[in-house]
Protein backbone atom coordinates (compact mmCIF):
# COMPACT_ATOMS: atom_id res chain seq x y z
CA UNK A 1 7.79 17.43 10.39
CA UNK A 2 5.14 17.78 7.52
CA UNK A 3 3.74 14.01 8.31
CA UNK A 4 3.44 14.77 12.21
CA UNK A 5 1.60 17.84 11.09
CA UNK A 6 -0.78 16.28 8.54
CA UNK A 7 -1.05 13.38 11.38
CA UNK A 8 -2.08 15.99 13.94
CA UNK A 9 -4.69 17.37 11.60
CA UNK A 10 -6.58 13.83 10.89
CA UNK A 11 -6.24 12.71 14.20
CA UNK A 12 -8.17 16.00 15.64
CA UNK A 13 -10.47 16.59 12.67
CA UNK A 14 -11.66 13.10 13.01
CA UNK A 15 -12.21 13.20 17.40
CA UNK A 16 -14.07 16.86 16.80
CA UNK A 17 -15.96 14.90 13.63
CA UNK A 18 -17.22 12.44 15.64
CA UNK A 19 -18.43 14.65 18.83
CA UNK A 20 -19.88 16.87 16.50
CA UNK A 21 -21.58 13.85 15.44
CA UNK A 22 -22.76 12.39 18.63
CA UNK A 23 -24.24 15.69 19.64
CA UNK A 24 -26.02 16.44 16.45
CA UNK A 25 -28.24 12.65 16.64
CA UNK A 26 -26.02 11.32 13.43
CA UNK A 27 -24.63 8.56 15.43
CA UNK A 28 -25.87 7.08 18.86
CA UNK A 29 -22.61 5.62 20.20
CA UNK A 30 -18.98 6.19 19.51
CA UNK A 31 -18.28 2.19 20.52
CA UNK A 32 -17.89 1.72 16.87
CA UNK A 33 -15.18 3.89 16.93
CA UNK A 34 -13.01 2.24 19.78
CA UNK A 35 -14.41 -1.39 19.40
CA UNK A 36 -16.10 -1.72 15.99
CA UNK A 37 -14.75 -4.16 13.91
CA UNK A 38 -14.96 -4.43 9.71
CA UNK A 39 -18.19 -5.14 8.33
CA UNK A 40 -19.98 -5.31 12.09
CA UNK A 41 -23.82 -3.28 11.90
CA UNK A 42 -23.32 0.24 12.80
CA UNK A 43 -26.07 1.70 15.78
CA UNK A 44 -27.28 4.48 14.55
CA UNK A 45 -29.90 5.23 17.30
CA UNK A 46 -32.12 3.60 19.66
CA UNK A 47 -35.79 4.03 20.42
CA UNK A 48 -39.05 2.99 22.38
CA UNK A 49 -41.40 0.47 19.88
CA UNK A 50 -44.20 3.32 20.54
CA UNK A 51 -41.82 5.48 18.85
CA UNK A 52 -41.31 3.35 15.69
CA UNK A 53 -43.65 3.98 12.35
CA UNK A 54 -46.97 2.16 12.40
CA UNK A 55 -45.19 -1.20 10.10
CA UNK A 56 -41.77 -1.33 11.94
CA UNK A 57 -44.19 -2.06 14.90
CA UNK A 58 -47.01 -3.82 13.55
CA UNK A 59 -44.66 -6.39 12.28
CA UNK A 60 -42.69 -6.76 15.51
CA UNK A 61 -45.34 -7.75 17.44
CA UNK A 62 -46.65 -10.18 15.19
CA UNK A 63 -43.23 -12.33 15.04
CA UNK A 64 -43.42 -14.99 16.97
CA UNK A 65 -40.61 -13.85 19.24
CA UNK A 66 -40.53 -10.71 21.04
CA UNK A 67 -36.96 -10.88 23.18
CA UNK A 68 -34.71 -10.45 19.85
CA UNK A 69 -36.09 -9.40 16.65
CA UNK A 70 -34.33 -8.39 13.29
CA UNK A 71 -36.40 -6.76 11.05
CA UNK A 72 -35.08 -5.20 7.46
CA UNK A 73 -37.07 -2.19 6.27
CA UNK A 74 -37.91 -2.76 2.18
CA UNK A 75 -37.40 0.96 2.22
CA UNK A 76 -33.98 1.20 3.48
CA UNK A 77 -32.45 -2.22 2.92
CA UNK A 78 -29.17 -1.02 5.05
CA UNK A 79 -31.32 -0.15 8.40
CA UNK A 80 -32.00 -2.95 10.98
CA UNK A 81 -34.17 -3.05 14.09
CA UNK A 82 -33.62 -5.36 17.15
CA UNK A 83 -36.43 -4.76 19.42
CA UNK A 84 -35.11 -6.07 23.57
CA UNK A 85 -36.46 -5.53 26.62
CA UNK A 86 -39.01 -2.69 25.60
CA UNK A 87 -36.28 -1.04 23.40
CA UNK A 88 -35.75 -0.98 19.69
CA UNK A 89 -31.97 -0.94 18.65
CA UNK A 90 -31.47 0.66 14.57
CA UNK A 91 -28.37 -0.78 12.82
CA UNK A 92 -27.67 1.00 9.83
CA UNK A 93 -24.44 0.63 7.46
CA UNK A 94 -21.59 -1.69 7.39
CA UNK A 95 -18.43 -0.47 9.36
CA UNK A 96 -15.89 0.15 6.87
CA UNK A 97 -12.68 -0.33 8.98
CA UNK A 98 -11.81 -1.80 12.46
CA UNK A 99 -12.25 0.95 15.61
CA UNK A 100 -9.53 2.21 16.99
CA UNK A 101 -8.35 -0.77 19.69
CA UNK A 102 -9.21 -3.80 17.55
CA UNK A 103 -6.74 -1.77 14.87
CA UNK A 104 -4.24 -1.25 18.08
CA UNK A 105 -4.51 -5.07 17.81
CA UNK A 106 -4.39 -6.10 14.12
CA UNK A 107 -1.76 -4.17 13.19
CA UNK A 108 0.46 -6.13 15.77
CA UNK A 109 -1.13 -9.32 14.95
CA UNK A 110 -1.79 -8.91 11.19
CA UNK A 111 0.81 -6.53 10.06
CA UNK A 112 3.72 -6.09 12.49
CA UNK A 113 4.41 -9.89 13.02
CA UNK A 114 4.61 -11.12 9.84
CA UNK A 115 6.60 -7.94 8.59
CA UNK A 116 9.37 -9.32 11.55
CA UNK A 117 8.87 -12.74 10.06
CA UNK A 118 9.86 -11.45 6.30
CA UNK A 119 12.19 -9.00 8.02
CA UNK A 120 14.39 -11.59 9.48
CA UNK A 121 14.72 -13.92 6.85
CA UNK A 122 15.05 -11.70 4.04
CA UNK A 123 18.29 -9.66 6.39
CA UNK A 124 19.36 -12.86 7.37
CA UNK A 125 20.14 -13.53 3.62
CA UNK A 126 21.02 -9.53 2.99
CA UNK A 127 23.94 -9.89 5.62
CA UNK A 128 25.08 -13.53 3.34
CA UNK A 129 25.49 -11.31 0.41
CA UNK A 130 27.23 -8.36 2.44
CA UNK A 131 30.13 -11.15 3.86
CA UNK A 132 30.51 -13.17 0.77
CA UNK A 133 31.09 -9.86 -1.18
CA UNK A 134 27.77 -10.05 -3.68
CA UNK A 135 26.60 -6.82 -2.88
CA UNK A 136 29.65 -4.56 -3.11
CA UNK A 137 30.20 -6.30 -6.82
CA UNK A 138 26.78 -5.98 -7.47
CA UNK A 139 27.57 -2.15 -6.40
CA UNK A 140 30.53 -1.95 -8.71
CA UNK A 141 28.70 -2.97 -11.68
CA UNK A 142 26.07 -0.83 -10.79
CA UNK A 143 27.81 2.50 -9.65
CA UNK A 144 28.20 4.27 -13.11
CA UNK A 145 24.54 4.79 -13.19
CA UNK A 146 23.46 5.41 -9.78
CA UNK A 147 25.85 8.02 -9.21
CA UNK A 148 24.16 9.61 -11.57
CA UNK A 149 20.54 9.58 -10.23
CA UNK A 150 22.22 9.63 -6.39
CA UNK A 151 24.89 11.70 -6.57
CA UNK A 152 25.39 12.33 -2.93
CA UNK A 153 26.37 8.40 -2.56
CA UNK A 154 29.94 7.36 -2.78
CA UNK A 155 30.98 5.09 -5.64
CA UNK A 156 30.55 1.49 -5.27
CA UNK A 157 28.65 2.57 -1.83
CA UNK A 158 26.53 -0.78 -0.52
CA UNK A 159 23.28 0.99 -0.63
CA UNK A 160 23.53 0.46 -4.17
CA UNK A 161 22.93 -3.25 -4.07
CA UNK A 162 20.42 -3.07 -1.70
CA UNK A 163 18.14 -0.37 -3.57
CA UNK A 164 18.56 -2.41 -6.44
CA UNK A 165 17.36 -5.69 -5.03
CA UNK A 166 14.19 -3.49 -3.83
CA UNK A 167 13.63 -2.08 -6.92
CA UNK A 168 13.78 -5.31 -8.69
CA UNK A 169 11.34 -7.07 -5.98
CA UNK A 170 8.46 -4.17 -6.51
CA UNK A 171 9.36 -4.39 -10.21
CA UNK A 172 8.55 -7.88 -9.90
CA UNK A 173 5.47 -8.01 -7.43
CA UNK A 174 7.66 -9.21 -4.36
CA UNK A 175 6.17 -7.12 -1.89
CA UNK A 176 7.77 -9.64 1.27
CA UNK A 177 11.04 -9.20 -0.41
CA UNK A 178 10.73 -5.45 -1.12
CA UNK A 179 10.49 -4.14 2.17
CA UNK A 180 13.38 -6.09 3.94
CA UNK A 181 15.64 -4.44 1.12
CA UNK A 182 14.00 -1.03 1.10
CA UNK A 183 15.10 -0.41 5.08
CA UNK A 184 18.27 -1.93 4.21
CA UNK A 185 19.04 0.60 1.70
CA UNK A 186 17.81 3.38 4.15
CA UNK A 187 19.70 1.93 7.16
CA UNK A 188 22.69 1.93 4.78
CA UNK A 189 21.71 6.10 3.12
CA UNK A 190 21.26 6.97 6.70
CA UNK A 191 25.08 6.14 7.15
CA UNK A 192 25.95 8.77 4.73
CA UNK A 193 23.53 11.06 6.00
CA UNK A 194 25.23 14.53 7.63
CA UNK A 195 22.10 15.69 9.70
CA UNK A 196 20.19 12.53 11.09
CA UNK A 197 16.78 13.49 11.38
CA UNK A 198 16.49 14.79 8.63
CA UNK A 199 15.81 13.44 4.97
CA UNK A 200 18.64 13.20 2.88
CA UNK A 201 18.83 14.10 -0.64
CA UNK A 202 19.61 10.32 -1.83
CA UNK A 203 16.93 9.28 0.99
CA UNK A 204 14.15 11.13 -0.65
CA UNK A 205 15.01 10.03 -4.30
CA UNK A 206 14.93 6.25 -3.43
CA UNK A 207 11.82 6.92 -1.60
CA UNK A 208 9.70 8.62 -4.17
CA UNK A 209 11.03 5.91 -6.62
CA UNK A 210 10.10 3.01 -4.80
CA UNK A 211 6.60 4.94 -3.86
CA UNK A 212 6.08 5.37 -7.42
CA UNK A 213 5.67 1.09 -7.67
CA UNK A 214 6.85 0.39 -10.95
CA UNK A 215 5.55 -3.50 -11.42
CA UNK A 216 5.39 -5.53 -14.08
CA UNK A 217 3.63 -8.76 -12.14
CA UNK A 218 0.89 -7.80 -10.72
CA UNK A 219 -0.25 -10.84 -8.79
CA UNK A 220 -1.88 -9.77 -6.06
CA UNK A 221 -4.20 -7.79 -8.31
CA UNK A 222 -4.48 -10.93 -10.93
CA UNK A 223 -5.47 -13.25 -8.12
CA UNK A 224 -8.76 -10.75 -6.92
CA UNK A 225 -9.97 -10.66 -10.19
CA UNK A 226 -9.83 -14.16 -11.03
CA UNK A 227 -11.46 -14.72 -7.60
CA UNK A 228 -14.49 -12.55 -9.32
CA UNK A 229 -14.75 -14.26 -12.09
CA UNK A 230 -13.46 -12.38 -14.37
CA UNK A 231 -13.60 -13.14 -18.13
CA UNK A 232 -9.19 -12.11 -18.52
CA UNK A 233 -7.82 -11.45 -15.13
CA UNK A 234 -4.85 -10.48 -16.67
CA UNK A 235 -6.12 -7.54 -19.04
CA UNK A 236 -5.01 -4.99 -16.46
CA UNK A 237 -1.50 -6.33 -16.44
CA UNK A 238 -0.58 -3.86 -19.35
CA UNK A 239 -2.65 -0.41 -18.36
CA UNK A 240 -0.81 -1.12 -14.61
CA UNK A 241 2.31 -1.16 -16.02
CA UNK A 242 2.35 1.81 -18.24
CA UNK A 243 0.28 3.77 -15.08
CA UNK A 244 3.22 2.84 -12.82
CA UNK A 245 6.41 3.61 -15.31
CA UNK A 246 4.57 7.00 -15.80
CA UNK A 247 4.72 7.37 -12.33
CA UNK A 248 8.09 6.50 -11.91
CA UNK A 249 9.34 8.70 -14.77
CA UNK A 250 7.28 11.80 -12.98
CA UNK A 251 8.66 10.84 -9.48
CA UNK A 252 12.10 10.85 -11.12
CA UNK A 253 11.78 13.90 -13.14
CA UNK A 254 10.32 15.90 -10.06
CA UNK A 255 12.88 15.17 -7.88
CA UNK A 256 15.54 15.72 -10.08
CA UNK A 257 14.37 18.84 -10.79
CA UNK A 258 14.52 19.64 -7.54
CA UNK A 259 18.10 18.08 -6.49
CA UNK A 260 19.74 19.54 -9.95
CA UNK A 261 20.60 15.92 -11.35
CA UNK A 262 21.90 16.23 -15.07
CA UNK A 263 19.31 14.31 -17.08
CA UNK A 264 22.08 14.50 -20.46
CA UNK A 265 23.91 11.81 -19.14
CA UNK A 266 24.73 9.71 -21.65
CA UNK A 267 24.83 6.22 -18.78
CA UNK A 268 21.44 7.42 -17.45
CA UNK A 269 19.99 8.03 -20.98
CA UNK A 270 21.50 4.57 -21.65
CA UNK A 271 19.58 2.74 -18.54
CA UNK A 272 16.61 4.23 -18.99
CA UNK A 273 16.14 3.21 -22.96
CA UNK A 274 17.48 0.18 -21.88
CA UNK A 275 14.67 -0.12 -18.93
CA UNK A 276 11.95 1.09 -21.63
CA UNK A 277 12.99 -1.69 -24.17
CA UNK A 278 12.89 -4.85 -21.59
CA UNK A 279 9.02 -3.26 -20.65
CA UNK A 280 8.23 -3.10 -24.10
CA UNK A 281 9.62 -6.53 -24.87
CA UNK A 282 8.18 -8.24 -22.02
CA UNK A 283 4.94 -6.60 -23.04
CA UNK A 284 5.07 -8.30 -26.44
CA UNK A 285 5.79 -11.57 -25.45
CA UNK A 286 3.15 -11.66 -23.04
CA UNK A 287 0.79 -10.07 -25.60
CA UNK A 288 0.93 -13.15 -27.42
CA UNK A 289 0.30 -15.31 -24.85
CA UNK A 290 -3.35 -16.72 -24.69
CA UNK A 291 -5.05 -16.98 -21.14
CA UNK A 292 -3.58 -19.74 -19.76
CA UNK A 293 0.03 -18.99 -21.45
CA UNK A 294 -0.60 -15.28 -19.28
CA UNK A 295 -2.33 -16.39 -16.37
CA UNK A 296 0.96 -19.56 -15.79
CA UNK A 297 3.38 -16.34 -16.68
CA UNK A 298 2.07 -14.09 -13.85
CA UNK A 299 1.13 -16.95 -11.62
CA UNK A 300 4.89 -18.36 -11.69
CA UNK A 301 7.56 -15.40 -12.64
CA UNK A 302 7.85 -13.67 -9.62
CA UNK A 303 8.16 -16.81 -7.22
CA UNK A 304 10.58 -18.44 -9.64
CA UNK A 305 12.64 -15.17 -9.34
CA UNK A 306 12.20 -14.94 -5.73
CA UNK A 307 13.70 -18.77 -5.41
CA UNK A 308 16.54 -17.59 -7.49
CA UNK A 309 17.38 -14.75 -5.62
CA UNK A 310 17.82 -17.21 -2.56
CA UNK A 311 19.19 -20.19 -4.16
CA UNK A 312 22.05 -17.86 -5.53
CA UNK A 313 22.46 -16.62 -1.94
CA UNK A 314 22.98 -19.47 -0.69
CA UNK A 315 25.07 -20.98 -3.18
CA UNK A 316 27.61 -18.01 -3.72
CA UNK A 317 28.07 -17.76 0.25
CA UNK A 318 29.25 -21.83 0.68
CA UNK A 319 31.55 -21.12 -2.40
CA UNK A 320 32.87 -18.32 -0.74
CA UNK A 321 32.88 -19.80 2.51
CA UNK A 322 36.49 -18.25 3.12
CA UNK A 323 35.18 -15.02 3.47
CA UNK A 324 33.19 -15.90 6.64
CA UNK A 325 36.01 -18.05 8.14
CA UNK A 326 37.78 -14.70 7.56
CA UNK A 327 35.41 -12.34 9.35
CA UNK A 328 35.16 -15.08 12.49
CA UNK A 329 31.61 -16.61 11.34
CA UNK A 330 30.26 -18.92 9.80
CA UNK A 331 27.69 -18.77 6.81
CA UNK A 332 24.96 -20.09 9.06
CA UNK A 333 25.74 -17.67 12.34
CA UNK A 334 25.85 -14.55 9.81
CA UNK A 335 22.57 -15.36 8.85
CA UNK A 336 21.21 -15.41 12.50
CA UNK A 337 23.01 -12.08 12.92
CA UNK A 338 21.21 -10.55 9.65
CA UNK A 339 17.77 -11.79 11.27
CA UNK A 340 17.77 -10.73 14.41
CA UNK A 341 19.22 -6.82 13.40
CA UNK A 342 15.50 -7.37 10.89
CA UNK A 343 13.54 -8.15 14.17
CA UNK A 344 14.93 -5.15 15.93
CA UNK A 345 14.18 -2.73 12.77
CA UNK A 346 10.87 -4.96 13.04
CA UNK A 347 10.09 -3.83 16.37
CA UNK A 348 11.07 0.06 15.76
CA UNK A 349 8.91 0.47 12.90
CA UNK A 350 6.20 -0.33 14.92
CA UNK A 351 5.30 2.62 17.37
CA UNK A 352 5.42 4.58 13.35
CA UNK A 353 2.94 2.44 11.83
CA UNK A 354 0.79 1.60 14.89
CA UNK A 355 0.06 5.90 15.01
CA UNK A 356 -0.30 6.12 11.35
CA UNK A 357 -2.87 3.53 11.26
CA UNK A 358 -4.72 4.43 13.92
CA UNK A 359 -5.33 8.01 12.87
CA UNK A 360 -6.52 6.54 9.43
CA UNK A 361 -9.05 4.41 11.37
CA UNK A 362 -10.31 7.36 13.32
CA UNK A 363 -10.31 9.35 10.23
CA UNK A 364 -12.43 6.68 8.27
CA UNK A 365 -15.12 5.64 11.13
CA UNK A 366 -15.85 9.14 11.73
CA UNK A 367 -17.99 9.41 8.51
CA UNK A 368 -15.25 12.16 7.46
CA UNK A 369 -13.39 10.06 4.68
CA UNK A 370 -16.71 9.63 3.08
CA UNK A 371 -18.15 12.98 3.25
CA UNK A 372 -14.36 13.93 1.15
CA UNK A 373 -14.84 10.84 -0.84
CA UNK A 374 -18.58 11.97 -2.27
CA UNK A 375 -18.01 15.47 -2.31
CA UNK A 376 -15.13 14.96 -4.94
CA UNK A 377 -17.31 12.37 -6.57
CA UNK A 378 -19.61 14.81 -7.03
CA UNK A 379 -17.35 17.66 -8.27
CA UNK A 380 -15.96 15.16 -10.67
CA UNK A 381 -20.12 14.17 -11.89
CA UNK A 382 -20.26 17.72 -12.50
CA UNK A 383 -17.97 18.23 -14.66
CA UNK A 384 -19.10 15.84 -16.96
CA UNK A 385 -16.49 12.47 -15.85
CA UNK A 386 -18.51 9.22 -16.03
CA UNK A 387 -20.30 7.32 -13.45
CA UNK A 388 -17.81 4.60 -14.12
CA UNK A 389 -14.62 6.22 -13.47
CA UNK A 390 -16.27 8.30 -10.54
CA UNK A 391 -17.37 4.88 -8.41
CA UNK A 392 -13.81 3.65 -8.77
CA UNK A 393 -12.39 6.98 -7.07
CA UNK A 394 -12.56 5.73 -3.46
CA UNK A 395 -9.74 3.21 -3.96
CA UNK A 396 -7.75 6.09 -5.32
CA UNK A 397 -8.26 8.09 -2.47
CA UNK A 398 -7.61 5.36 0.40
CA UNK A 399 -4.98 3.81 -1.35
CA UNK A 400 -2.45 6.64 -0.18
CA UNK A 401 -3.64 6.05 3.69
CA UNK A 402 -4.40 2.07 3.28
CA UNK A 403 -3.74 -0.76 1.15
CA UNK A 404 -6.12 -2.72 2.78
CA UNK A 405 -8.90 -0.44 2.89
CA UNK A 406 -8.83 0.26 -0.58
CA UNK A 407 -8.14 -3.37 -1.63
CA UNK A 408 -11.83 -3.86 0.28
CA UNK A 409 -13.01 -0.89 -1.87
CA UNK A 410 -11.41 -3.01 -5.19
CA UNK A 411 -13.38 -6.30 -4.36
CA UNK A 412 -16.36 -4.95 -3.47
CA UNK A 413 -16.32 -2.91 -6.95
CA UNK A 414 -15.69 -5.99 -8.52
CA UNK A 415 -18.91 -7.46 -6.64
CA UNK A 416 -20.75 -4.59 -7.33
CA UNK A 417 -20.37 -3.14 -10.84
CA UNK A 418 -19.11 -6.70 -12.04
CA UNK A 419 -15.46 -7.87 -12.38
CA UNK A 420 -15.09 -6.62 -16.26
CA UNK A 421 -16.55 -3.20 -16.18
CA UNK A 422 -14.87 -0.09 -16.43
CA UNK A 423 -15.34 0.52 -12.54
CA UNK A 424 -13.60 -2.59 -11.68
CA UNK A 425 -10.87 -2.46 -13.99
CA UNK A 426 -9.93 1.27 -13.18
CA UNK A 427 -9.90 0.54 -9.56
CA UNK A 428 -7.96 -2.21 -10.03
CA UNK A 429 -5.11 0.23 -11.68
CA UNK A 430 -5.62 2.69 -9.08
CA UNK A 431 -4.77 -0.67 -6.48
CA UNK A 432 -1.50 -1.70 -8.88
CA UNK A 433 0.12 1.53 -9.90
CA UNK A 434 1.02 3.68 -6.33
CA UNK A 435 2.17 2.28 -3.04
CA UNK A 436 0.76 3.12 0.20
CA UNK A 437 2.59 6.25 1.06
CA UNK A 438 1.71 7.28 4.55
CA UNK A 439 2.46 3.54 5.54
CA UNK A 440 5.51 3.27 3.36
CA UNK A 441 6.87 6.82 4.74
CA UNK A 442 6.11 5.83 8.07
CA UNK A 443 7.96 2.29 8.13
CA UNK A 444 10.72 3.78 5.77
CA UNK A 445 11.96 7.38 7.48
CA UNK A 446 10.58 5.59 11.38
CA UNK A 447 13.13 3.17 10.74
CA UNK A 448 15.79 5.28 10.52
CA UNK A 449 14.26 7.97 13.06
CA UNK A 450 13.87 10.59 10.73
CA UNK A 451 11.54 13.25 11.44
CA UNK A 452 12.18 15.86 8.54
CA UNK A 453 10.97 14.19 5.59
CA UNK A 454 11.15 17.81 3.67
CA UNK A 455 9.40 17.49 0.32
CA UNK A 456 9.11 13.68 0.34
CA UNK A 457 5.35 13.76 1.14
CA UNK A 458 4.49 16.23 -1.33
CA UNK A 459 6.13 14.83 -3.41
CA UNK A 460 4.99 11.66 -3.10
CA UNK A 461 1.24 12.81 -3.42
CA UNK A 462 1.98 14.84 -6.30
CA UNK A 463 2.79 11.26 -8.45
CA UNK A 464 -0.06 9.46 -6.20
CA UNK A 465 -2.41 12.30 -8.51
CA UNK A 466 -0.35 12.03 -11.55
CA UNK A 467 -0.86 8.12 -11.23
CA UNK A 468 -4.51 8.91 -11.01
CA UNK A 469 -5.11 11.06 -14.02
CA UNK A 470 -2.68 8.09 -16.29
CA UNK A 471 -5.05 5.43 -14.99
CA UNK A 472 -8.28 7.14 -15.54
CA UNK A 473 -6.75 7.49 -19.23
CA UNK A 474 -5.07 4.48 -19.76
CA UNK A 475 -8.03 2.78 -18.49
CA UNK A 476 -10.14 4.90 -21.12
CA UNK A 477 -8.41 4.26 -23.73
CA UNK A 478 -8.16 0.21 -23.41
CA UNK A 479 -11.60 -0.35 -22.00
């Protein structure tokens, strides 16, 4: 209820943005809006030569060419003309995202089809380790402590495995992974849920925990600044990881606050020292590496653990092949069973994420993002926060709407400002140490149909600023 509100809100502001804008002479066509793609020249306006100062015209008519003529002005390096049949066309800007059909498109193409793709082979393998009986012992082992931090789920309840495996695939920078077992695990809560469209308690938990994304490999992040050159692409890996436990804790705390969970539990005081002292240790031994040692680490853990995961699928499901012969199948035709139920959750996330990001085009080509963007930028100049930290604030800002808008904001930082300054380095933190939460609580809660997420936004955005404020200090503090 409080998304489909706050989508209302950005999908109107933004249209009444933009025909304020078209009316007041700021922009000359909406076409960018509907059409534009990333990065394409923005028309701004479009004149007779006559009506062009005295240079912009003097040195159009002396190119040798007069049917198509770019021209930069030294003034405004950002502002083309392209003088046609008697007309002069002025570009000025860089699109920042695609309009709103080629984003209709992309998200199909670029995000939807590939999600299927990971979908189906990661629940193909999810329903091996449901039949040959991995996840309910997995569950078992695992109960004492999520009972604790999920009381509302049954002992030894599946969900259990399957939250697990997501939490240990974000933990580990296995984004392709995470998500297959993250709708698993809400498919499996939604079971258990008494009022089905609405949020459970144990819904909203697992939510804001896997929002928070706690990561200890970030390779994604690694691999950008290595592509810029960087002198140590892995001296964020530490700040990221103590941004996103912070994050975690808060989310955790917050919510079980709210829910009542008893935080003297001696198992959940247990875990969570336990949890502290593998960071810590992991920390150390990476410390020591030197930059090769760190860069094969990060470059190698995660898809090592990743070929584990499936090798021990595999492997446990052909030595307990019984099982399946017991349940009618075979280990081969439960796997085809697994992927095609991920290619139908595949194709219901879709209308979810296909409305989400299309509002957060709208909302970014109509100049409104940025006008939000600079006027907290300049709140934040005010009162006396560096030039540095403020020039890394648009990732934080997009990141909750779009991971790929504010990865572009992270790279071109890098390009900018230089891949080891403070602006680079901060918004690479801001990139590593939140998810994307109007995408993830769009995929997550459409999967399942739910359309009271009660406090799970607010929540959600609450850590997204805590995670801010940690990375602007952590970031301080080691650069």
């Amino acid at each position: 209820m409080v998304l489909s509100r706050f989508w209302l809100v950005i999908f109107i502001s933004s249209i009444v943005f933009i025909v304020v804008s078209l009316f007041t002479a700021n922009t000359y066509t909406i076409d960018s809006v509907l059409n534009g793609k990333k990065d394409d020249p923005i028309l701004v306006s479009e004149k007779y030569i006559g009506q062009l100062p005295a240079f912009i015209k003097d040195s159009i008519k002396k190119a040798p060419e007069q049917t198509m003529i770019i021209n930069r002005d030294t003034l405004n390096a950002d502002t083309t003309y392209v003088y046609k049949n008697k007309t002069v066309k002025i570009y000025s800007g860089l699109q920042k995202s695609d309009g709103l059909l080629p984003t209709c498109k992309s998200t199909l193409v670029d995000l939807i089809l590939p999600l299927i793709a990971y979908l189906a082979f990661f629940c193909g393998l999810m329903e091996l380790l449901i039949i040959s009986g991995a996840s309910g012992k997995l569950a078992k082992v695992l109960s004492p402590v999520f009972v604790k931090v999920f009381p509302s789920i049954p002992k030894n309840h599946p969900s259990i495995s399957y939250m697990t495996l997501n939490f240990a695939a974000n933990f580990l920078g296995l984004d392709s992974a995470a998500t297959p077992f993250g709708l698993k695990a809400m498919e499996s809560l939604q079971e258990i849920n008494p009022e089905k469209d609405k949020a459970s308690d144990a819904q909203i938990m697992f939510m804001c925990l896997h929002a928070s994304g706690l990561t200890l490999i970030a390779t994604s992040i690694i691999g950008y600044r290595a592509a810029a050159n960087a002198s140590n692409p892995a001296d964020v890996m530490l700040p990221c990881i103590i941004t996103s436990f912070i994050g975690t804790i808060a989310a955790f705390l917050i919510v079980g606050v709210k829910q009542k969970i008893n935080f003297k539990s001696a198992s959940l005081l247990i875990v969570l020292m336990g949890l502290i002292a593998a960071i810590v240790g992991l920390l150390m031994y990476v410390n020591q590496l030197d930059l090769i040692g760190k860069n094969y680490f990060t470059s190698n853990l995660s898809g090592l653990i990743l070929i584990a995961i499936i090798a021990f699928t595999l492997i446990f499901s052909f030595k307990n092949e019984k099982k399946f012969s017991e349940a009618n199948t075979t280990v081969f035709d439960t796997f085809v069973v697994g992927a095609n139920n991920g290619v139908k959750t595949g194709v219901t996330i879709f209308p979810y994420v296909l409305g989400m990001l299309v509002a957060i085009s709208l909302f970014r080509n109509s100049g409104l993002f940025e006008i939000i963007s600079d006027g907290i930028a300049f709140i934040f100049s005010n009162m006396g926060v560096s030039k540095e930290i403020t020039n890394a604030l648009p990732v934080a800002m997009l990141r909750p709407f779009s991971s790929a808008g504010s990865r572009g904001f992270l790279i071109d930082s890098m390009n900018t400002f230089g891949a080891d300054s403070l602006t680079a380095r901060l918004s690479s933190i801001f990139q590593c140490s939140a998810e994307s939460t109007f995408y993830v609580i769009a995929v997550y809660f459409g999967s399942v149909n739910i359309k009271n997420t009660r406090y799970a936004l607010g929540t959600m955005l609450l850590v997204d600023v805590i995670c801010v404020i940690t990375a602007i200090f952590v970031a301080t503090w080691f650069f």
